[in-house]
Protein backbone atom coordinates (compact mmCIF):
# COMPACT_ATOMS: atom_id res chain seq x y z
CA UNK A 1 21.27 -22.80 5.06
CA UNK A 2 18.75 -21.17 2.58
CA UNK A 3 19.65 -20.32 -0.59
CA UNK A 4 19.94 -16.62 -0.53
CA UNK A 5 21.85 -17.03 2.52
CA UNK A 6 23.90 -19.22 0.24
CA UNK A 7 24.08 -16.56 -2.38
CA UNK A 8 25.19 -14.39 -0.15
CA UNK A 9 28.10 -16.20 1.45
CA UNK A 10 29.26 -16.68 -2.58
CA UNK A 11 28.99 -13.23 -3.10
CA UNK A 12 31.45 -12.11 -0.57
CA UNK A 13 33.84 -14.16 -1.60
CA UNK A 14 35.57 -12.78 -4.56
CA UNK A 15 37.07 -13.65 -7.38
CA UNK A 16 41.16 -12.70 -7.44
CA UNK A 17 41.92 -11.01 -10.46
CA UNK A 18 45.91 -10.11 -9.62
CA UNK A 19 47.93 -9.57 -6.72
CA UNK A 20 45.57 -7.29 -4.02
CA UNK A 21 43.31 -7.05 -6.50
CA UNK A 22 39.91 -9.13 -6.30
CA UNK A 23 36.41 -9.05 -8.39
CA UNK A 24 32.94 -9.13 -6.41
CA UNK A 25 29.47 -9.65 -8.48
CA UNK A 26 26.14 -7.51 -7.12
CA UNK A 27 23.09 -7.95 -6.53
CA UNK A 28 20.13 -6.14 -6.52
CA UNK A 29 17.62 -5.71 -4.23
CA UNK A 30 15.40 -4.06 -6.15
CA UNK A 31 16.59 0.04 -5.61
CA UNK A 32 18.59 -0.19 -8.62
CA UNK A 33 21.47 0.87 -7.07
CA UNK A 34 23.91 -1.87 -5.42
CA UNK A 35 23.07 -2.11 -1.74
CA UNK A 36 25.90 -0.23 0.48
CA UNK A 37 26.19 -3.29 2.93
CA UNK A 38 27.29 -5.42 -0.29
CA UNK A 39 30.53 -3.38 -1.08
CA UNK A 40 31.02 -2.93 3.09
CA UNK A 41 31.15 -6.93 3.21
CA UNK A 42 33.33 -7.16 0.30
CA UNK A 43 35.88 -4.99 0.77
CA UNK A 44 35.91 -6.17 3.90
CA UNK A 45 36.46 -9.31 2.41
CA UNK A 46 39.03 -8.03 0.13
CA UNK A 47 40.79 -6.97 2.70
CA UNK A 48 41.21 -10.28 4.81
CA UNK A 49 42.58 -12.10 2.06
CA UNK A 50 46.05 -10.05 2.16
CA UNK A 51 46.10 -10.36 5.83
CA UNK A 52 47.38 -13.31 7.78
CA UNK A 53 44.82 -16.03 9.12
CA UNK A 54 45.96 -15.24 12.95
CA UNK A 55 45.24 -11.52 12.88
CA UNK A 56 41.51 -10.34 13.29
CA UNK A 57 39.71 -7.14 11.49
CA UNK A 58 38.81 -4.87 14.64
CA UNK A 59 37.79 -1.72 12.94
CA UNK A 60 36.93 -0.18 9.88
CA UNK A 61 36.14 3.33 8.15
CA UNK A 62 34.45 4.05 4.94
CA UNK A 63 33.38 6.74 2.13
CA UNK A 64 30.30 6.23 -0.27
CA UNK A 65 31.52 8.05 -3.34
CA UNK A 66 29.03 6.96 -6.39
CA UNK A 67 26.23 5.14 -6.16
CA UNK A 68 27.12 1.32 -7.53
CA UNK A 69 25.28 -0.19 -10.64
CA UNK A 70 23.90 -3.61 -9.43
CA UNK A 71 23.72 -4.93 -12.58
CA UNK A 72 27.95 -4.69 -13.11
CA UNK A 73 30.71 -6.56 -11.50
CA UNK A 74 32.83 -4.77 -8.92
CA UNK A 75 36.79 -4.22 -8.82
CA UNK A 76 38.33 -4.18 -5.08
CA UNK A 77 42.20 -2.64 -4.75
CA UNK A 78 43.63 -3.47 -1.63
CA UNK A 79 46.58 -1.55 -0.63
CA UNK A 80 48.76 -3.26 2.35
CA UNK A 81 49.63 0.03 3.88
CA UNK A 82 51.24 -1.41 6.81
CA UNK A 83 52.67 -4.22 8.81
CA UNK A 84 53.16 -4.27 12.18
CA UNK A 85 53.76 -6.70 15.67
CA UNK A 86 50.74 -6.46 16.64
CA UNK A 87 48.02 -4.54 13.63
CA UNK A 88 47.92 -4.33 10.43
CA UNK A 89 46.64 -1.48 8.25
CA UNK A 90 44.93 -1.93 4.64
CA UNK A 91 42.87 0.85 2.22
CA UNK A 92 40.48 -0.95 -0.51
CA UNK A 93 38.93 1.09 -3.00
CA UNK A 94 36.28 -0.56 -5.04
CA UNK A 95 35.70 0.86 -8.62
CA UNK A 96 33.61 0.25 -11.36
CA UNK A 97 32.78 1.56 -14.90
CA UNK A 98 36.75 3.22 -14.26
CA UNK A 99 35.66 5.07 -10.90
CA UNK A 100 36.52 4.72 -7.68
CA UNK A 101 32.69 4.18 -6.05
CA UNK A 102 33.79 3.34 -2.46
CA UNK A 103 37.08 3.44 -0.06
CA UNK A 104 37.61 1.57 3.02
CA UNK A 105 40.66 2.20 5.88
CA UNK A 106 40.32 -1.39 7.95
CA UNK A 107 42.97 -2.46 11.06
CA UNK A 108 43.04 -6.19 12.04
CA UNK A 109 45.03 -7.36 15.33
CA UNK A 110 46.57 -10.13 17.15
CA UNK A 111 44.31 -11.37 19.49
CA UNK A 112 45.75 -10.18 22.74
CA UNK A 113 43.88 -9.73 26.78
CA UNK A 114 43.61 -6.94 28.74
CA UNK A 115 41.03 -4.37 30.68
CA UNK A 116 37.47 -4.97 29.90
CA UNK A 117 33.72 -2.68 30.78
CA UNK A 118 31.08 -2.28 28.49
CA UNK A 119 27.77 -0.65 28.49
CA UNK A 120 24.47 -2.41 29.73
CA UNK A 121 22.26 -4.18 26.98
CA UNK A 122 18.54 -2.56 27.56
CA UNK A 123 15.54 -4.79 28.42
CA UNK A 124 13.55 -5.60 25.26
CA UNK A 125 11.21 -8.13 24.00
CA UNK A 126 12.93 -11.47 22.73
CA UNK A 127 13.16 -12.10 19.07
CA UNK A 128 10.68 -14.77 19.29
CA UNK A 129 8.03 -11.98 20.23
CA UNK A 130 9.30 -9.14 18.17
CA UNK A 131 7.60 -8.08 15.08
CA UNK A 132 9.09 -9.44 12.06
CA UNK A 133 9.87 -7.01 8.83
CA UNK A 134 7.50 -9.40 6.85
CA UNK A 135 4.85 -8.90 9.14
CA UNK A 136 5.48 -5.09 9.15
CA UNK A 137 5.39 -4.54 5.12
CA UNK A 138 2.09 -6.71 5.46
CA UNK A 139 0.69 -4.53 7.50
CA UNK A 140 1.58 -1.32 5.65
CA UNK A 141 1.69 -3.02 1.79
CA UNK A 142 -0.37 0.10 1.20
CA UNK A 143 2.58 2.83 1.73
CA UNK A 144 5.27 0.30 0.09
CA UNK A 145 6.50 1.07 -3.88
CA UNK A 146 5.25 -2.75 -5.14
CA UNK A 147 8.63 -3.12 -6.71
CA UNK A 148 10.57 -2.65 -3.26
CA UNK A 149 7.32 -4.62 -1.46
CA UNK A 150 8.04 -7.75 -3.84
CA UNK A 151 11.92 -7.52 -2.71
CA UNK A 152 10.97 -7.03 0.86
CA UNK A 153 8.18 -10.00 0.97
CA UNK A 154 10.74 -12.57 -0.59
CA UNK A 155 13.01 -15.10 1.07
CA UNK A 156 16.28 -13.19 2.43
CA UNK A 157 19.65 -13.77 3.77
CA UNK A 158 19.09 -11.47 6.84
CA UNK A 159 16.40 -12.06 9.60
CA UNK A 160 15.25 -8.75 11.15
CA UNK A 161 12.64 -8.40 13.43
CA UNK A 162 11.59 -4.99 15.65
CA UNK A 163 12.38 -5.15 19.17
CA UNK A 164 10.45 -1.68 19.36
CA UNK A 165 6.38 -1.52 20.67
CA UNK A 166 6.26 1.77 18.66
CA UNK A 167 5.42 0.72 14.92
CA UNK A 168 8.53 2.05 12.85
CA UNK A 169 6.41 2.46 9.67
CA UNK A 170 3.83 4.31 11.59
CA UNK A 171 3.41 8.09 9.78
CA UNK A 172 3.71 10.03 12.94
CA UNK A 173 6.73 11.58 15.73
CA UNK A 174 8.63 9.43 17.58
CA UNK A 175 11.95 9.70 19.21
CA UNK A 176 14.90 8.57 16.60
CA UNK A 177 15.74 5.85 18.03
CA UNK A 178 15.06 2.12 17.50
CA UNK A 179 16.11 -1.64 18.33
CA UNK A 180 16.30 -4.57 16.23
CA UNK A 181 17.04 -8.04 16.38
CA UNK A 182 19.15 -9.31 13.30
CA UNK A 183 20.69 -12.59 12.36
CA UNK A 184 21.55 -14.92 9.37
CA UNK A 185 18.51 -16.72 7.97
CA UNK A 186 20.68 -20.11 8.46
CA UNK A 187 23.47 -21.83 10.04
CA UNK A 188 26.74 -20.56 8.92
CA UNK A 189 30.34 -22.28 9.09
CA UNK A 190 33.07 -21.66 11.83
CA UNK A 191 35.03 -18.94 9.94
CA UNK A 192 35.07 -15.37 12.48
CA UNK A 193 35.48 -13.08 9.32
CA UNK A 194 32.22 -14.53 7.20
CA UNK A 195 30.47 -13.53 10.22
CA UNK A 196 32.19 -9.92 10.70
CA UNK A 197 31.60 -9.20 6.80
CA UNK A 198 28.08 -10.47 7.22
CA UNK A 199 26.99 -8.68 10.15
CA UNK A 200 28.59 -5.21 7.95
CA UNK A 201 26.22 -5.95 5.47
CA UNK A 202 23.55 -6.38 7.78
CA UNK A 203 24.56 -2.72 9.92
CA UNK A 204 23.65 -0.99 7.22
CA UNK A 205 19.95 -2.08 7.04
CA UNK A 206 17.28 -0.20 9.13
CA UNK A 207 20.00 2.30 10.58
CA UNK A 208 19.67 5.76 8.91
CA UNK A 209 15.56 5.46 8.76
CA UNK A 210 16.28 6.54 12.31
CA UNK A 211 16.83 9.59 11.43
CA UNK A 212 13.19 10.38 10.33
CA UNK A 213 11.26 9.10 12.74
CA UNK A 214 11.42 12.80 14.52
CA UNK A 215 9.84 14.14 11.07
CA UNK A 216 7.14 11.32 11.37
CA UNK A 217 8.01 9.83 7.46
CA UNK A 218 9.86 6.68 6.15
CA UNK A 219 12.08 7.50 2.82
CA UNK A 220 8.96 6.01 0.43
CA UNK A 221 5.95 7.79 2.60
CA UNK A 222 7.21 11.71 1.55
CA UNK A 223 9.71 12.78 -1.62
CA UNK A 224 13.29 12.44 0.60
CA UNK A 225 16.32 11.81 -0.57
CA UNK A 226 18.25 9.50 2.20
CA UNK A 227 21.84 8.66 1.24
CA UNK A 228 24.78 6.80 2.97
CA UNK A 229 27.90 9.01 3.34
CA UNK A 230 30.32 7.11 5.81
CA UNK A 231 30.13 4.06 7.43
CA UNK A 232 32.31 2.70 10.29
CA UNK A 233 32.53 -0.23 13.12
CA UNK A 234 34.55 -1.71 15.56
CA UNK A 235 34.02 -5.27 16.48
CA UNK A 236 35.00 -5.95 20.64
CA UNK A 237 34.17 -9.60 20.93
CA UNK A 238 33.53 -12.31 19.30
CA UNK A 239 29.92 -13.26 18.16
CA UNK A 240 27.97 -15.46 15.54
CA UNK A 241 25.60 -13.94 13.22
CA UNK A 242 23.25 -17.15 12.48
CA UNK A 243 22.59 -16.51 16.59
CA UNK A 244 20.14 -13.48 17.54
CA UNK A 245 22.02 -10.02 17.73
CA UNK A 246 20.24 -7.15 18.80
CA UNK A 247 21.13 -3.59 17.11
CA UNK A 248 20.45 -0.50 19.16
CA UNK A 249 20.20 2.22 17.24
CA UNK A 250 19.49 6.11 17.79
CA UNK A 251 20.01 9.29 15.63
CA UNK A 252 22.11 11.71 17.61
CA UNK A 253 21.58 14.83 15.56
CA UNK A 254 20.20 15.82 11.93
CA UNK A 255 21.47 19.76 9.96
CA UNK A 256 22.92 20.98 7.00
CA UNK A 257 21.06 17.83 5.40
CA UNK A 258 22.81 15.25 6.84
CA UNK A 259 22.16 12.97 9.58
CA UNK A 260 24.32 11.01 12.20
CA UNK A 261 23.12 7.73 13.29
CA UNK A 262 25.00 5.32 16.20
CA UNK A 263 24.65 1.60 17.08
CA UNK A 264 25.51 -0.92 19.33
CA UNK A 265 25.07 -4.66 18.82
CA UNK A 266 24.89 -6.94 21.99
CA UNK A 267 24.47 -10.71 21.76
CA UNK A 268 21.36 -12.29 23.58
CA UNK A 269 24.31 -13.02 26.43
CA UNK A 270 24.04 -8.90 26.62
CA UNK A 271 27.54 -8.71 25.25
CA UNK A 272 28.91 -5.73 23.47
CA UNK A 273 30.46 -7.30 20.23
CA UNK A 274 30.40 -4.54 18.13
CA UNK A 275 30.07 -0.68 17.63
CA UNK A 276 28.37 1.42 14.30
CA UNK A 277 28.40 5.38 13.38
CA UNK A 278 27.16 6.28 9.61
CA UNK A 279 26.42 9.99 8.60
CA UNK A 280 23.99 10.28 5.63
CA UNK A 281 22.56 12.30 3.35
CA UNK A 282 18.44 13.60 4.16
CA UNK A 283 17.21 16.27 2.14
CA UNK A 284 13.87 16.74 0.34
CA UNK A 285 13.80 16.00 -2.98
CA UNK A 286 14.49 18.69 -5.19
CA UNK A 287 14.67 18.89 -9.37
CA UNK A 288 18.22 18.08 -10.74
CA UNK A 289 19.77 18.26 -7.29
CA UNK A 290 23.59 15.90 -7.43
CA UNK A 291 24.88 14.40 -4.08
C-alpha cells in the first residue's frame, strides 16, 4: 500500500467526537475546495459506525450544499432514523464553519438471496492497455492550470485509466459518454465498507466531465462553471476496489444549466456491483453569479 493510499484509508476513518457525532480532516487536491468524493466516503463512513457489523450499506442519496474548505476539519451528525428486521435507515449531515455543507440519506441491509439479472458489461480494452490519466495530462500539460497539473502528475490513491479510443481531453464533439477503469493504487484489507466508501470517493472523479464532451470543452479549456449537486449509488454485489473496476459512464441530458450523468461499475468478471446518478451544475461563467 502507497502512502496516499494510506492517507486516504486514515482519512475516512474519523475521529468520534460524541455519541453519532464523528470528526473527518480534508484534504486538498489542489481546487481549493474539499473534493466531493471526500465528504461522500466519510459520511458514508459516519454512517457505518452506528450501524451493526452484520448489516451492509446498499444505497445512498446526497445534497452538495456549500462548497467545503479543505484546509478545515469536518463535523459528521448521524441521525439513526430507523431500525428495522431487515434495513436500517440513517441521515448524516456534515457541517463546518457552523453550516450544514452536505446531507446524506444511506439504507444498509441484512444480507439476504433472491432473484438476480443484470445488464451486459460492454467490450473494452483491458486496463493494462488503456490510457492512463498520467499519460493523458502529459500529453495535454499545455491546456492543464500548472497548479491542478502538479496535483494530477503526483502519486495518488486512485488508479484511473481510459478505456475510451476517443481522447477525453481532445477539444472537439464527441458523444457524452465515456468508460474508465478505476481501482486503489494498493492492496487494501478485508473490510466490505473501506471498499464501498472508497469506491464513493472514487465515483465522483471523471463523471460529470461527461457532460461536455457534446460542447467539445473540458471545465479548464473554456470559462465553465461545473458543480456537483446530488450524488447517489446503490451497491448490488460485492467487489474489491484494489482489483480493476470499470465505470461506464454517459450524460443522459443537459438544460436549465444542469446536467445528469449515470454510471455503472462492473468488475473485470463483468459483474454489476454497483449503480451512480449525479446532477450538476454547467453554466458559463458569468461575473458575481452564486450557485
Amino acid at each position: 500500500m502507497n502512502e496516499v493510499l494510506e492517507e486516504l484509508i486514515n482519512l475516512l476513518k474519523l475521529e468520534p467526537i460524541e455519541n453519532n457525532i464523528f470528526r473527518g480532516q480534508s484534504q486538498d487536491l489542489g481546487w481549493g475546495r474539499v473534493f466531493g468524493g471526500q465528504v461522500l466516503g466519510q459520511a458514508l463512513s459516519a454512517a457505518r459506525q452506528t450501524v451493526e457489523p452484520a448489516r451492509h450499506i446498499h444505497s445512498f442519496h446526497s445534497y452538495f450544499l456549500r462548497e467545503g474548505d479543505s484546509s478545515k476539519p469536518i463535523v459528521y451528525t448521524v441521525d439513526c432514523i430507523r431500525d428495522g428486521r431487515s434495513f436500517n435507515t440513517r441521515r448524516v449531515v456534515a457541517v463546518q464553519n457552523g453550516r450544514p455543507i452536505f446531507n446524506l440519506s444511506a439504507s444498509f441491509q441484512v444480507n439476504e438471496s433472491g432473484f438476480e439479472h443484470q445488464d451486459l458489461m460492454p467490450n473494452v480494452i483491458p486496463p493494462n492497455e488503456a490510457l492512463s490519466e498520467k499519460a493523458l495530462i502529459q500529453r495535454h500539460s499545455d491546456l492543464i492550470p500548472k497548479p491542478l497539473q502538479k496535483r494530477l502528475l503526483s502519486d495518488t490513491p486512485i488508479e484511473i485509466r481510459f478505456a475510451d479510443p476517443v481522447d477525453p481531453l481532445a477539444e472537439k464533439t464527441r458523444a457524452p459518454n465515456h468508460k474508465i477503469w478505476i481501482r486503489t493504487n494498493g492492496k487494501l484489507p478485508d473490510n466490505p465498507g473501506l471498499h464501498k466508501y472508497l469506491l464513493a470517493y472514487a465515483s465522483d472523479f471523471q463523471f460529470l466531465s461527461s457532460c461536455l464532451y457534446p460542447h467539445g470543452a473540458a471545465s479548464f479549456q473554456k470559462p465553465i462553471q461545473i458543480a456537483s449537486l446530488d450524488h447517489a449509488m446503490w451497491f448490488h454485489r460485492p467487489f474489491r476496489m484494489d482489483e480493476w473496476l470499470l465505470h461506464c459512464v454517459e450524460s443522459t441530458t443537459a438544460s436549465g444549466a444542469r446536467a445528469l450523468v449515470r454510471g455503472q461499475v462492473f468488475n473485470q468478471a463483468g459483474e454489476l456491483v454497483a449503480s451512480t446518478i449525479q446532477e450538476g451544475l454547467v453554466r458559463p461563467i458569468k461575473p458575481q453569479t452564486k450557485v
